[in-house]
C-alpha atoms as a PDB file:
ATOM      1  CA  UNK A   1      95.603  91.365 105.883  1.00  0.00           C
ATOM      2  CA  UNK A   2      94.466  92.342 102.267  1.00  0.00           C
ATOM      3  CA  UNK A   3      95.931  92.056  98.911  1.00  0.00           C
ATOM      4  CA  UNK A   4      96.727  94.947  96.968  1.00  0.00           C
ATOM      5  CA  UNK A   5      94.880  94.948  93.367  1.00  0.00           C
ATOM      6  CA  UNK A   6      98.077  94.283  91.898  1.00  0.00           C
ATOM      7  CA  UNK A   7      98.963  91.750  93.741  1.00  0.00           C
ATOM      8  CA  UNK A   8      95.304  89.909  93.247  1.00  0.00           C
ATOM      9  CA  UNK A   9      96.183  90.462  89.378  1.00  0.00           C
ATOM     10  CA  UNK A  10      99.297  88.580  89.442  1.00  0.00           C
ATOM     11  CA  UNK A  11      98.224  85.924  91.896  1.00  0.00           C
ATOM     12  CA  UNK A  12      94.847  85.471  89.682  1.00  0.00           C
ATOM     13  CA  UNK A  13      97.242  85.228  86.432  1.00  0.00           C
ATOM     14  CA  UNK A  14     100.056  82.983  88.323  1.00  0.00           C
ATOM     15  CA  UNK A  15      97.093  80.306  88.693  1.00  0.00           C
ATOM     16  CA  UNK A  16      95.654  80.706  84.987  1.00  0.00           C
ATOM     17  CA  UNK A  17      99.514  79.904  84.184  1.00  0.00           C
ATOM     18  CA  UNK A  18      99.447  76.960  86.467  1.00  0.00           C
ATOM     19  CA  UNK A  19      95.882  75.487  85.809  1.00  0.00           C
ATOM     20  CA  UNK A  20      97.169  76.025  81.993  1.00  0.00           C
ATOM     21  CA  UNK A  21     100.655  74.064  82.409  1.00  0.00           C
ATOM     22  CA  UNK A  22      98.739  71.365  83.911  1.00  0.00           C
ATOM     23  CA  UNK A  23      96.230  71.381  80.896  1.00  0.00           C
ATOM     24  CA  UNK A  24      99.171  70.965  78.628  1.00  0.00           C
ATOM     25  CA  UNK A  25     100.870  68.503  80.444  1.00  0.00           C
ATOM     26  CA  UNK A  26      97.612  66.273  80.755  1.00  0.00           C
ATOM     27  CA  UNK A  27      97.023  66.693  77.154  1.00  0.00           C
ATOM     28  CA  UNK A  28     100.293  65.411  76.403  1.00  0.00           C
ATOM     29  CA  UNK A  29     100.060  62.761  78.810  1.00  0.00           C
ATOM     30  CA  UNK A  30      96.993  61.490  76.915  1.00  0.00           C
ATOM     31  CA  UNK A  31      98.511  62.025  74.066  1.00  0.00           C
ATOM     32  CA  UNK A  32     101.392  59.805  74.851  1.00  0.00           C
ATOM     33  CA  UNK A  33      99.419  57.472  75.772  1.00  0.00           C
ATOM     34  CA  UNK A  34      97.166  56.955  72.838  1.00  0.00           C
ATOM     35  CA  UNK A  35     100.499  57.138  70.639  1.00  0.00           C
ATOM     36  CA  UNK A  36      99.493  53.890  68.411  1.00  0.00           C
ATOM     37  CA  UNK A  37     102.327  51.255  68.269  1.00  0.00           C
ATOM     38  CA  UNK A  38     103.769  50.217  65.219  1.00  0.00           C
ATOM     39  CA  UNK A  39     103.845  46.383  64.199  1.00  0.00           C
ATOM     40  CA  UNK A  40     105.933  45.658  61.207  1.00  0.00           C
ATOM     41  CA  UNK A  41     105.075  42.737  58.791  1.00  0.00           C
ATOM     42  CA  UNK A  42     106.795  40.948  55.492  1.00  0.00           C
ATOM     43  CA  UNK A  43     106.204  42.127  52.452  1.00  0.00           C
ATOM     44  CA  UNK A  44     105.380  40.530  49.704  1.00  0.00           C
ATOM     45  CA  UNK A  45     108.833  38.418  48.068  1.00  0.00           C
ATOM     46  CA  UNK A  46     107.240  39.501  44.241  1.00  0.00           C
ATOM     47  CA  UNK A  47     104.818  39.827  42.203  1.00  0.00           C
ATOM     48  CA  UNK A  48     103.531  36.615  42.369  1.00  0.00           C
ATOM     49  CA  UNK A  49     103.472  36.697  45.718  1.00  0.00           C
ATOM     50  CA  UNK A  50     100.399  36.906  47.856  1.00  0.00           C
ATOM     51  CA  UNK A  51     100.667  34.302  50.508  1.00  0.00           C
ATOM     52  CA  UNK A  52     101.103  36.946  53.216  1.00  0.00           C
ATOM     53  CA  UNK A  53      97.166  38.147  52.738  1.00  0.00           C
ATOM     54  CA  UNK A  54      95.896  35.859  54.631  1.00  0.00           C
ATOM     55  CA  UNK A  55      98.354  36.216  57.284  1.00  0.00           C
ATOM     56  CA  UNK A  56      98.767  39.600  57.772  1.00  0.00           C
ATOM     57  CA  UNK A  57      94.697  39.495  58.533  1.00  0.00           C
ATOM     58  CA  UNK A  58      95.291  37.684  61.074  1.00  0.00           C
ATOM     59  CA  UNK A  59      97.854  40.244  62.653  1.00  0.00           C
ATOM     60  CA  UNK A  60      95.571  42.742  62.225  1.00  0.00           C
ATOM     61  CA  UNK A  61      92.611  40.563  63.627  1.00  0.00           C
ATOM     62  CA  UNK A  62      95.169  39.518  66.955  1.00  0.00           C
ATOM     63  CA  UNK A  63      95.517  43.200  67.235  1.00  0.00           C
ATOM     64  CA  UNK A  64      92.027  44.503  67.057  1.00  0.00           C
ATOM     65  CA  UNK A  65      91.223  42.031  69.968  1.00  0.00           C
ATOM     66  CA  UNK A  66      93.718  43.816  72.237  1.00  0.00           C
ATOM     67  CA  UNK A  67      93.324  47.576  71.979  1.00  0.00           C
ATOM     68  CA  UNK A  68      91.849  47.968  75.444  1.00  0.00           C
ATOM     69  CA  UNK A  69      94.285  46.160  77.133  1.00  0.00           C
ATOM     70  CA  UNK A  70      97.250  47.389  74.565  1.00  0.00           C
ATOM     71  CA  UNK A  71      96.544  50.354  73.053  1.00  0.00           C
ATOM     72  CA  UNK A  72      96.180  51.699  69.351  1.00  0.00           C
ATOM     73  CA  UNK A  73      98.679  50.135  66.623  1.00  0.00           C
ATOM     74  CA  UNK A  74      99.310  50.694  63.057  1.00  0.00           C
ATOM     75  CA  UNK A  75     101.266  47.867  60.812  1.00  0.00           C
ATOM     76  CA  UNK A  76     103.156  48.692  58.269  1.00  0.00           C
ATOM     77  CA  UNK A  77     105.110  46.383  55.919  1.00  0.00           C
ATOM     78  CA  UNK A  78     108.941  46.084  55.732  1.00  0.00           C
ATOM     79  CA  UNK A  79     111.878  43.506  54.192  1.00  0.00           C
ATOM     80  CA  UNK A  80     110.314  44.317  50.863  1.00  0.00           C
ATOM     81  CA  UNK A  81     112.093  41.669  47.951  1.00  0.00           C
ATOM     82  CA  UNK A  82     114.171  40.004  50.989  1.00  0.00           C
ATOM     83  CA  UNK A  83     113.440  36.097  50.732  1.00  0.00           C
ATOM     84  CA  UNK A  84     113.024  34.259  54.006  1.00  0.00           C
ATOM     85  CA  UNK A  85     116.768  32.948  54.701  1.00  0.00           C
ATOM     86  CA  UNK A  86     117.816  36.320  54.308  1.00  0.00           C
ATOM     87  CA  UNK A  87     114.915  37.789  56.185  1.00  0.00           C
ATOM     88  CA  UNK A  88     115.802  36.128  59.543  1.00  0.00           C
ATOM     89  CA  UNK A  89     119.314  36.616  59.543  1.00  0.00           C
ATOM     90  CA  UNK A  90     118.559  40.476  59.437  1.00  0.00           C
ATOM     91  CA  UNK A  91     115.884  40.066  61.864  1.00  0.00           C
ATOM     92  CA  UNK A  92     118.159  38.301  64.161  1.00  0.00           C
ATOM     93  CA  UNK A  93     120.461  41.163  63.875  1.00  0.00           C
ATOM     94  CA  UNK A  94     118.041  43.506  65.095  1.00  0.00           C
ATOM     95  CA  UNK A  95     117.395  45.379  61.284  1.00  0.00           C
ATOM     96  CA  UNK A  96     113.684  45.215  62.379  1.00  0.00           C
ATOM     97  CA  UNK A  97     111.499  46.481  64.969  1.00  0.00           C
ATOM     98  CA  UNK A  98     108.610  45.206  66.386  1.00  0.00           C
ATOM     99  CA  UNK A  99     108.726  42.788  63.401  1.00  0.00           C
ATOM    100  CA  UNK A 100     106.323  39.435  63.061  1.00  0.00           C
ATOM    101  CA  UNK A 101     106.960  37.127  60.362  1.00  0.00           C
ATOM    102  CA  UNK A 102     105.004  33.963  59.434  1.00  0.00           C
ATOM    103  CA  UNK A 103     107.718  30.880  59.723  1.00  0.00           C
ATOM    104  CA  UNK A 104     108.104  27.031  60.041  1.00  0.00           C
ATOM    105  CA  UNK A 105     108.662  26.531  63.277  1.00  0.00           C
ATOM    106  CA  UNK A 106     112.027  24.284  63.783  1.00  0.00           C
ATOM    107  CA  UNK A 107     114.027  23.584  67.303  1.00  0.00           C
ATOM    108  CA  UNK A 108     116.545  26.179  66.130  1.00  0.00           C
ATOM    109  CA  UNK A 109     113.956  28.931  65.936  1.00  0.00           C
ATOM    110  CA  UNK A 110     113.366  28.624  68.904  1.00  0.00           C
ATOM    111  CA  UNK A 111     116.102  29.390  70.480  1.00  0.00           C
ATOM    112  CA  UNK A 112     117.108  32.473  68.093  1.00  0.00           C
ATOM    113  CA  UNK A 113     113.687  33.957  68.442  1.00  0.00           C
ATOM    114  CA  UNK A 114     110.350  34.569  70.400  1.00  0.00           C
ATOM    115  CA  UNK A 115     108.181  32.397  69.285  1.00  0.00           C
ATOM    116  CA  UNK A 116     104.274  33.086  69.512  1.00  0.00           C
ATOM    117  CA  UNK A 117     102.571  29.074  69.476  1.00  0.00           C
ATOM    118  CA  UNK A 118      99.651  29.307  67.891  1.00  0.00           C
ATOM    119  CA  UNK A 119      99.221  27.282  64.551  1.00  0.00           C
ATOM    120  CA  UNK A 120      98.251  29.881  61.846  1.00  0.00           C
ATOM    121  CA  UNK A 121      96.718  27.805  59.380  1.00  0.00           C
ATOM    122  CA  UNK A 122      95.367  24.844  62.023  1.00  0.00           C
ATOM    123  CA  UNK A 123      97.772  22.204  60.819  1.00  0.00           C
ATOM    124  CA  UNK A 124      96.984  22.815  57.414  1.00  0.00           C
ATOM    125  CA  UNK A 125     100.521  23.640  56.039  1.00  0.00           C
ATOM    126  CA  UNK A 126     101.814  20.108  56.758  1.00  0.00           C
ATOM    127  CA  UNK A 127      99.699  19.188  53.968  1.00  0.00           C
ATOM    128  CA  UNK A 128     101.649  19.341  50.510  1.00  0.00           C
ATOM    129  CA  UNK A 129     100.486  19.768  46.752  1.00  0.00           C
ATOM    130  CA  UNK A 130     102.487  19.793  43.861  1.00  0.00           C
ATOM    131  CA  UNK A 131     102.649  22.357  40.706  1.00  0.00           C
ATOM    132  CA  UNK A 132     104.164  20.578  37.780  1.00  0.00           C
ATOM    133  CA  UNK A 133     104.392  21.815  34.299  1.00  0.00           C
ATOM    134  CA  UNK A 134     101.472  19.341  31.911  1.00  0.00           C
ATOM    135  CA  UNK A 135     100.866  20.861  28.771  1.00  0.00           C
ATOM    136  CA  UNK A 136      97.997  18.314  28.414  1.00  0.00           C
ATOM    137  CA  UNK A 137      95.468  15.899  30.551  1.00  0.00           C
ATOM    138  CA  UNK A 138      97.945  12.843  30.051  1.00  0.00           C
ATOM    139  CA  UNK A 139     101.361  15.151  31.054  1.00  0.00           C
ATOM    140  CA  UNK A 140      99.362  16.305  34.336  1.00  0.00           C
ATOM    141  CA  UNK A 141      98.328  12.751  35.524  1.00  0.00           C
ATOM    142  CA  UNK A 142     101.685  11.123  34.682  1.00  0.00           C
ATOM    143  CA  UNK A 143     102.875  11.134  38.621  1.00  0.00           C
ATOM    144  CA  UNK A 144      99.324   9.137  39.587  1.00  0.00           C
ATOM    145  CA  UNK A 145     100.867   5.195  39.751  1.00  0.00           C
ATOM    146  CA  UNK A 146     104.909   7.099  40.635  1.00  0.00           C
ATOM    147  CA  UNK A 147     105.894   4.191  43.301  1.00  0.00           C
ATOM    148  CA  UNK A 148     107.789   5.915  46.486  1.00  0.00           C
ATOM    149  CA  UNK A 149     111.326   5.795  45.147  1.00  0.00           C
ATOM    150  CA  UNK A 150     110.812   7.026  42.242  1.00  0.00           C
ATOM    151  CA  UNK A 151     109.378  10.114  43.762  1.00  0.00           C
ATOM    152  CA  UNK A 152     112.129  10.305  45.489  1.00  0.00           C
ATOM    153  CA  UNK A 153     114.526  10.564  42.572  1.00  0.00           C
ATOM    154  CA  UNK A 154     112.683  13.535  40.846  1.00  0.00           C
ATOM    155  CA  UNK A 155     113.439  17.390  40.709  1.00  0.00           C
ATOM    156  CA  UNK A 156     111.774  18.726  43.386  1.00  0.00           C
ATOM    157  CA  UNK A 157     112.515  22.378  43.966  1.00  0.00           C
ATOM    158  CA  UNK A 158     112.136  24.543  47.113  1.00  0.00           C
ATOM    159  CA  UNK A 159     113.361  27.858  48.658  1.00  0.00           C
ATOM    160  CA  UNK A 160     116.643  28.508  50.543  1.00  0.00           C
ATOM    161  CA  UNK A 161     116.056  28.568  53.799  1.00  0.00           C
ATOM    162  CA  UNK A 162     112.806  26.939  53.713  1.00  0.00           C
ATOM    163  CA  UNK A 163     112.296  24.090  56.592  1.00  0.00           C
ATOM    164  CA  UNK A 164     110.918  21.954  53.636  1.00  0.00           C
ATOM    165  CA  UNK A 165     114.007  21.499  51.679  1.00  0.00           C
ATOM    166  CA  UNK A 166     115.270  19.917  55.048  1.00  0.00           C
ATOM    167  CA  UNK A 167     112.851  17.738  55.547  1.00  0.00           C
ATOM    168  CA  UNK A 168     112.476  16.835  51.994  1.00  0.00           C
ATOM    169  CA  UNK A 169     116.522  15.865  52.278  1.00  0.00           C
ATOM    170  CA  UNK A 170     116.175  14.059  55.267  1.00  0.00           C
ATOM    171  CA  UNK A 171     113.483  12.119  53.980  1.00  0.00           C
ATOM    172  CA  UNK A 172     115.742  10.891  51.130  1.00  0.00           C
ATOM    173  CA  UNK A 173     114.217  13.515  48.193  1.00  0.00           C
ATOM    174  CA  UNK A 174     116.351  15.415  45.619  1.00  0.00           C
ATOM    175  CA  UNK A 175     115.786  19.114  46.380  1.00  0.00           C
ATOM    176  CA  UNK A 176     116.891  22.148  44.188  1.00  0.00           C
ATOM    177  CA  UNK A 177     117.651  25.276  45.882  1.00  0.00           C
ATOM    178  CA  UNK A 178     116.543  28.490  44.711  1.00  0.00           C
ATOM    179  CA  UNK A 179     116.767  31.711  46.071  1.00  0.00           C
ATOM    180  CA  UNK A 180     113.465  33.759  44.394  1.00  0.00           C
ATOM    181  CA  UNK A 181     110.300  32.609  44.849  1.00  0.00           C
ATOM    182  CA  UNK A 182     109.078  33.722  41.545  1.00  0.00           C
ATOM    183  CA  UNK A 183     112.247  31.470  40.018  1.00  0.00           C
ATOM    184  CA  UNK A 184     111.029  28.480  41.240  1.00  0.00           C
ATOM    185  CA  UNK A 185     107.855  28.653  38.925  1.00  0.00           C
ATOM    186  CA  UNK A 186     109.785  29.675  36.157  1.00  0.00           C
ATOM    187  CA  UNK A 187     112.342  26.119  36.673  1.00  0.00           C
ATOM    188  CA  UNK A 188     108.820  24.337  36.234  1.00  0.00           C
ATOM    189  CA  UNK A 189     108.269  25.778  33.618  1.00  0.00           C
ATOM    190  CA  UNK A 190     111.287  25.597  31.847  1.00  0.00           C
ATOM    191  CA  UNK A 191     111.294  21.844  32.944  1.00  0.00           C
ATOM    192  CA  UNK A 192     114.722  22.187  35.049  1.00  0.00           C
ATOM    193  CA  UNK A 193     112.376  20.709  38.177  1.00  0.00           C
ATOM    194  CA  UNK A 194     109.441  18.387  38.326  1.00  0.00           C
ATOM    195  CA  UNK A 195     107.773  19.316  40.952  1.00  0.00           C
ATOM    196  CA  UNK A 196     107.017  22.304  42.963  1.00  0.00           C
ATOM    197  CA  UNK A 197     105.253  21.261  46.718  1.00  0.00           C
ATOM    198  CA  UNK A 198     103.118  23.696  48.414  1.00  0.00           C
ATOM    199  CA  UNK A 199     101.388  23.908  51.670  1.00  0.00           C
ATOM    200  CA  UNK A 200      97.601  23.209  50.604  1.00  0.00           C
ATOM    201  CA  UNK A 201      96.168  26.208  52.221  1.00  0.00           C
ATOM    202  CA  UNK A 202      98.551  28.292  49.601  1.00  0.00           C
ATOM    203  CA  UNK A 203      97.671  26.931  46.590  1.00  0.00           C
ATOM    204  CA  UNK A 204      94.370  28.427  45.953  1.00  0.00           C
ATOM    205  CA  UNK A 205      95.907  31.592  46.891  1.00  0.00           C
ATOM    206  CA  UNK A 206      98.566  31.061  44.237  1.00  0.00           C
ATOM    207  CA  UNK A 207      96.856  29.266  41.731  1.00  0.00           C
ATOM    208  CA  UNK A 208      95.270  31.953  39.875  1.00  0.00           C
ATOM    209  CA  UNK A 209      98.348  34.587  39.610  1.00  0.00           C
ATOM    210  CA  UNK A 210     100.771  31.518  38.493  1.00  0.00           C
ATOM    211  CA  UNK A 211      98.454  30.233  35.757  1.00  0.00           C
ATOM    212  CA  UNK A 212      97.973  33.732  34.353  1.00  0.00           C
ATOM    213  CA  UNK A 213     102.019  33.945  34.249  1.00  0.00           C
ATOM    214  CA  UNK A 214     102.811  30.062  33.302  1.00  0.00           C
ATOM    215  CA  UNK A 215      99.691  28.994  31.562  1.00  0.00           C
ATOM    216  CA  UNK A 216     101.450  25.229  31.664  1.00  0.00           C
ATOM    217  CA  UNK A 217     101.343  24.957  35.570  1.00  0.00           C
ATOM    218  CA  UNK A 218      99.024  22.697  36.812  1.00  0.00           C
ATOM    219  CA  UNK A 219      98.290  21.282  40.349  1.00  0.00           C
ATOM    220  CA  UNK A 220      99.325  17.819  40.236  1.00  0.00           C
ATOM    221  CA  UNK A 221      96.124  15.840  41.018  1.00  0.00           C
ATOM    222  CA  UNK A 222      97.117  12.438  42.842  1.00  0.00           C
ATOM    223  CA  UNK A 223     100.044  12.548  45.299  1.00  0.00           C
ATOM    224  CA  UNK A 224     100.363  14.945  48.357  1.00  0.00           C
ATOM    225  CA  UNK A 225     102.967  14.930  51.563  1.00  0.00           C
ATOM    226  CA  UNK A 226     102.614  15.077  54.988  1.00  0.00           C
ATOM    227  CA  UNK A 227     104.408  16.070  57.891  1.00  0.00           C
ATOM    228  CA  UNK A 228     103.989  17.869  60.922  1.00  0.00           C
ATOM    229  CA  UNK A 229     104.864  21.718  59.763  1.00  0.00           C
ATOM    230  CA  UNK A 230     103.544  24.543  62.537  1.00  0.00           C
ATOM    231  CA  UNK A 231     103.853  27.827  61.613  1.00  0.00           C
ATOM    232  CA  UNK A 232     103.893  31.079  63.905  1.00  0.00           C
ATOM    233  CA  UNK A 233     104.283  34.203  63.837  1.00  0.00           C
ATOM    234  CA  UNK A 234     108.090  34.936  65.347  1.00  0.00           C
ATOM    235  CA  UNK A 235     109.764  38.078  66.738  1.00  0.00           C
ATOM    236  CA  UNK A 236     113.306  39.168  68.114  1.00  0.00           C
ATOM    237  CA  UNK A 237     114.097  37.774  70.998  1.00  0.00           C
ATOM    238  CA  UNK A 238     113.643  41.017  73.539  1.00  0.00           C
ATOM    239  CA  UNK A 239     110.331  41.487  71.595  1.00  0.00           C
ATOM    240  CA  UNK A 240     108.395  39.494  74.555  1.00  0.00           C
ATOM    241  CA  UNK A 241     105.391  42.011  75.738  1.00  0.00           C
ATOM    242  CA  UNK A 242     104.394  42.728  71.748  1.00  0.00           C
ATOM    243  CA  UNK A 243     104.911  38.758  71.526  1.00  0.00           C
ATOM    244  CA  UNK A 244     101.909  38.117  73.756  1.00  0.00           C
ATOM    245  CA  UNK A 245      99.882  40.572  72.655  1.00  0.00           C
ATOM    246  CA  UNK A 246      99.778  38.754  69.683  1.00  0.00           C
ATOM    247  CA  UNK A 247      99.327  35.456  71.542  1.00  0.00           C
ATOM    248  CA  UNK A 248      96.545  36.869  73.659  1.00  0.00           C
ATOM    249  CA  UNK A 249      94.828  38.129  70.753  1.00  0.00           C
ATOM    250  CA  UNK A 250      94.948  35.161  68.463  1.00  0.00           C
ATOM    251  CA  UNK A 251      93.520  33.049  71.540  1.00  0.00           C
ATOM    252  CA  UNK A 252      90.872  35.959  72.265  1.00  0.00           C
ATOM    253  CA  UNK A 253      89.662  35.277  68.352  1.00  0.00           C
ATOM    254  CA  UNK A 254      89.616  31.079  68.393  1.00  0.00           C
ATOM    255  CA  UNK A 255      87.777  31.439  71.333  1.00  0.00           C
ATOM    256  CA  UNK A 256      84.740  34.047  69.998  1.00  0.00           C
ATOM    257  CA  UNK A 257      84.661  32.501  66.719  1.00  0.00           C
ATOM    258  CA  UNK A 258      86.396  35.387  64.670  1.00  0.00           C
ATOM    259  CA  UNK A 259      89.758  33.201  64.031  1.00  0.00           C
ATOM    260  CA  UNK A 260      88.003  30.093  62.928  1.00  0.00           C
ATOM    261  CA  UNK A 261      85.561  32.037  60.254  1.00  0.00           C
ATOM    262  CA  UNK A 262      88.406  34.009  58.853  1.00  0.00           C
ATOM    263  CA  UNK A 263      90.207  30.806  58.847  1.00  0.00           C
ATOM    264  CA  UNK A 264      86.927  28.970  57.050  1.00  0.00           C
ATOM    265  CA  UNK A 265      86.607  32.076  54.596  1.00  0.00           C
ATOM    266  CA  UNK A 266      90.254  31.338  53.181  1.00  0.00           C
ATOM    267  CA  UNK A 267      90.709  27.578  53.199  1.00  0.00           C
ATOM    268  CA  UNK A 268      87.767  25.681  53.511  1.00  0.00           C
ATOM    269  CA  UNK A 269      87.611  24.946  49.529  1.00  0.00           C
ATOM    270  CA  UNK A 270      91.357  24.304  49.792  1.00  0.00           C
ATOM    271  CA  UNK A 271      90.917  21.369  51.806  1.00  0.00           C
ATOM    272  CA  UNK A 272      88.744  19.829  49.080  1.00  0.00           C
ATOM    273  CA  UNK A 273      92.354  19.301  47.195  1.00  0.00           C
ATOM    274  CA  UNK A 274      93.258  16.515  49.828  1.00  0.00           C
ATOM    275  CA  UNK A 275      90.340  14.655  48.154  1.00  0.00           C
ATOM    276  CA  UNK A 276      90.955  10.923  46.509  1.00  0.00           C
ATOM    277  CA  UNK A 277      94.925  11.418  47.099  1.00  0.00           C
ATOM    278  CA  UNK A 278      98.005   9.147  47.870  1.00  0.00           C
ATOM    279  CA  UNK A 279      99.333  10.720  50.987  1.00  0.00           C
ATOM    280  CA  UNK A 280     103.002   9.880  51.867  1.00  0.00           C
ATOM    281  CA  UNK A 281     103.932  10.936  55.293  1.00  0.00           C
ATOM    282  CA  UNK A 282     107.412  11.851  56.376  1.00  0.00           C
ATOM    283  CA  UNK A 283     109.077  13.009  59.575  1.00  0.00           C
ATOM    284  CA  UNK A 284     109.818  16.736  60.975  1.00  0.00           C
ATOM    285  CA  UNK A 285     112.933  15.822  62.640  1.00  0.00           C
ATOM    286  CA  UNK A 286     113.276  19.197  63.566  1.00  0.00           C
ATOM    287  CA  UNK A 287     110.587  19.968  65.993  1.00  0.00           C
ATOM    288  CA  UNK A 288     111.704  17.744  68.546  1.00  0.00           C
ATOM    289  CA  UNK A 289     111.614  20.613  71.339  1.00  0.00           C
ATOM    290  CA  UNK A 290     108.570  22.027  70.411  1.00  0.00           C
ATOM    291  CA  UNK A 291     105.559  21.930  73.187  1.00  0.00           C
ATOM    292  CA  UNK A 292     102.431  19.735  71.939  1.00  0.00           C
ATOM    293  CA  UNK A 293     100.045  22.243  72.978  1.00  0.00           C
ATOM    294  CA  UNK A 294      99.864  24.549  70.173  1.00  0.00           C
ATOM    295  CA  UNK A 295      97.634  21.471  68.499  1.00  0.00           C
ATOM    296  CA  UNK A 296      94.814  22.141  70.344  1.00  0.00           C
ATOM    297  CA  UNK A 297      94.093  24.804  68.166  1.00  0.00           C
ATOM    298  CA  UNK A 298      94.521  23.023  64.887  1.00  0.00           C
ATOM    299  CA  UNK A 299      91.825  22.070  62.895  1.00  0.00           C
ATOM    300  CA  UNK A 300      90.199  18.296  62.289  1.00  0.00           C
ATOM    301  CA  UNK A 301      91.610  17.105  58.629  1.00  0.00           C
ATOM    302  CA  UNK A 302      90.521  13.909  58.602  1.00  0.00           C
ATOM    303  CA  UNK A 303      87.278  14.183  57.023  1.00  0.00           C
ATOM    304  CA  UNK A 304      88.779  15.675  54.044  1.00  0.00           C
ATOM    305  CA  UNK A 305      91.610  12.461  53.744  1.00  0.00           C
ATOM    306  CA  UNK A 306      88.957  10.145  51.717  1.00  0.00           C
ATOM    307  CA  UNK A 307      92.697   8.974  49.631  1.00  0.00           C
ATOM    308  CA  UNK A 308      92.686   5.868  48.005  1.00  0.00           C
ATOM    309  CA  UNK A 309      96.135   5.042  50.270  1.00  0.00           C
ATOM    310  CA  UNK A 310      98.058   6.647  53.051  1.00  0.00           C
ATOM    311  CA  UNK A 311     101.724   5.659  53.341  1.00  0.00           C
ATOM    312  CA  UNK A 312     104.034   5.731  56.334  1.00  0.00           C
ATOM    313  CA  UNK A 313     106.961   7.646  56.971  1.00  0.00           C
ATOM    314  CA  UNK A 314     109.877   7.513  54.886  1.00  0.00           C
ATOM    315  CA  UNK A 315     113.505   6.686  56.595  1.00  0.00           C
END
């Protein structure tokens, strides 16, 4: 039996219709699956603000590392002006997708969120300087011979919602609370606090842009705190599968060297402010929960704790 010439026309065009249907749906396939994913990270609190630089490299870094297994991604920023209290709670509610936000780890955190445990700065954000306000060489050294309870009975200010003001409380300090980060330079400076403790991986970041807007900000040169203070990136809790992609990533880079020389690049000189200090260590009674195994990754301090005295924990 033979086709008419019609008939060989429409059969011939039938399968150019096919063959191109399944062209189009291939195409879209692939395009589907090369869609990039979009990872959403803080912005910045104000203009005074760049402690997220450093971490939102190392997003981007976690990410790189897990293309081929993950796919593309973009990041984009979001919660622009929220602090970090306020941040959460919207988090929490689901505001955000596919959100990662830099945070002290506490028991409670735990539970509300997914938590990715890996240390971001290596242990380095238990370490605490102070900005003070010193006019002069004698105003900025006038903490250096402060005995314990007197410390204790200063002006210490520190964000709401911060795991530091609770730790600073239950250790027995006087904390303000302030809502803006910005404001909390500006009490310094208008001597309505005495002392302003940072993590000492952020104060090199922050040093430059506060001087430049409170020219009477120093770093205080003798004392420094310590206590136990992980930080991690966290997610909503369904946000599992983007959770350790993150994880997998961050482990990928300690383990070629790429974490550990973009962590060198931003705080090795940082460490150098531990130098010839009084540290006072206190306890994190709030990371009681937390697994011990995230410390593998954090990084050796000791050499850089040549302080004249190291005290114990305050109760």
């Amino acid at each position: 039996m033979s086709f008419s010439p019609s008939i060989r026309v429409v059969t011939c065009l039938g399968r150019q219709l096919v063959a191109g249907v399944l062209l189009w749906l291939m195409l879209g396939s692939a395009a589907a699956a090369a869609e990039a994913t979009i990872f959403y990270y803080q912005a910045a609190e104000g203009r005074l603000d760049s402690r997220k630089t450093y971490t939102n490299a190392l997003l981007q870094l976690a990410l790189d590392k897990t293309v081929d297994d993950y796919g593309p991604y973009e990041m984009q920023e979001a919660g622009r002006g929220l602090n970090k209290a306020r941040l959460l709670r919207e988090l929490e509610q689901g505001r955000f997708s596919n959100m990662f936000v830099r945070a002290s780890i506490s028991d409670d955190l735990l539970q509300r969120f997914t938590a990715v445990p890996f240390p971001l700065a290596r242990g380095l954000e238990g370490y605490r300087v102070a900005f003070i306000r010193a006019a002069n060489d004698e105003q900025e050294h006038r903490f250096c011979q402060v005995e314990r309870a007197a410390l204790q009975r200063l002006s210490i200010v520190q964000g709401i919602g911060w795991l530091d003001t609770k730790i600073l409380q239950e250790n027995g300090f006087s904390v303000q609370l302030v809502s803006s980060y910005e404001n909390m330079f500006s009490m310094l400076h208008k001597q309505r606090a005495d002392l302003f403790f940072r993590a000492v991986n952020e104060i090199d970041v922050e040093l430059h842009s506060v001087i430049q807007a409170h020219k009477v900000l120093r770093v205080e040169p003798c004392l420094a705190l310590y206590y136990p203070l992980p930080r991690f990136f966290i997610t909503d809790k369904s946000n599992r599968r983007n959770a350790e992609r993150i994880y997998r990533g961050l482990v990928k880079a300690y383990n070629d060297g790429s974490f550990v020389k973009l962590w060198e690049r931003n705080f090795a000189s940082a460490m150098t402010q531990l130098q010839g200090r009084q540290i006072i260590s206190l306890d994190n009674p709030f990371i009681r929960q937390l697994d011990p195994a995230y410390q593998q990754y954090n990084a050796v301090i000791d050499p850089y704790l040549s302080s004249p005295k190291t005290e114990k924990a305050l109760h």
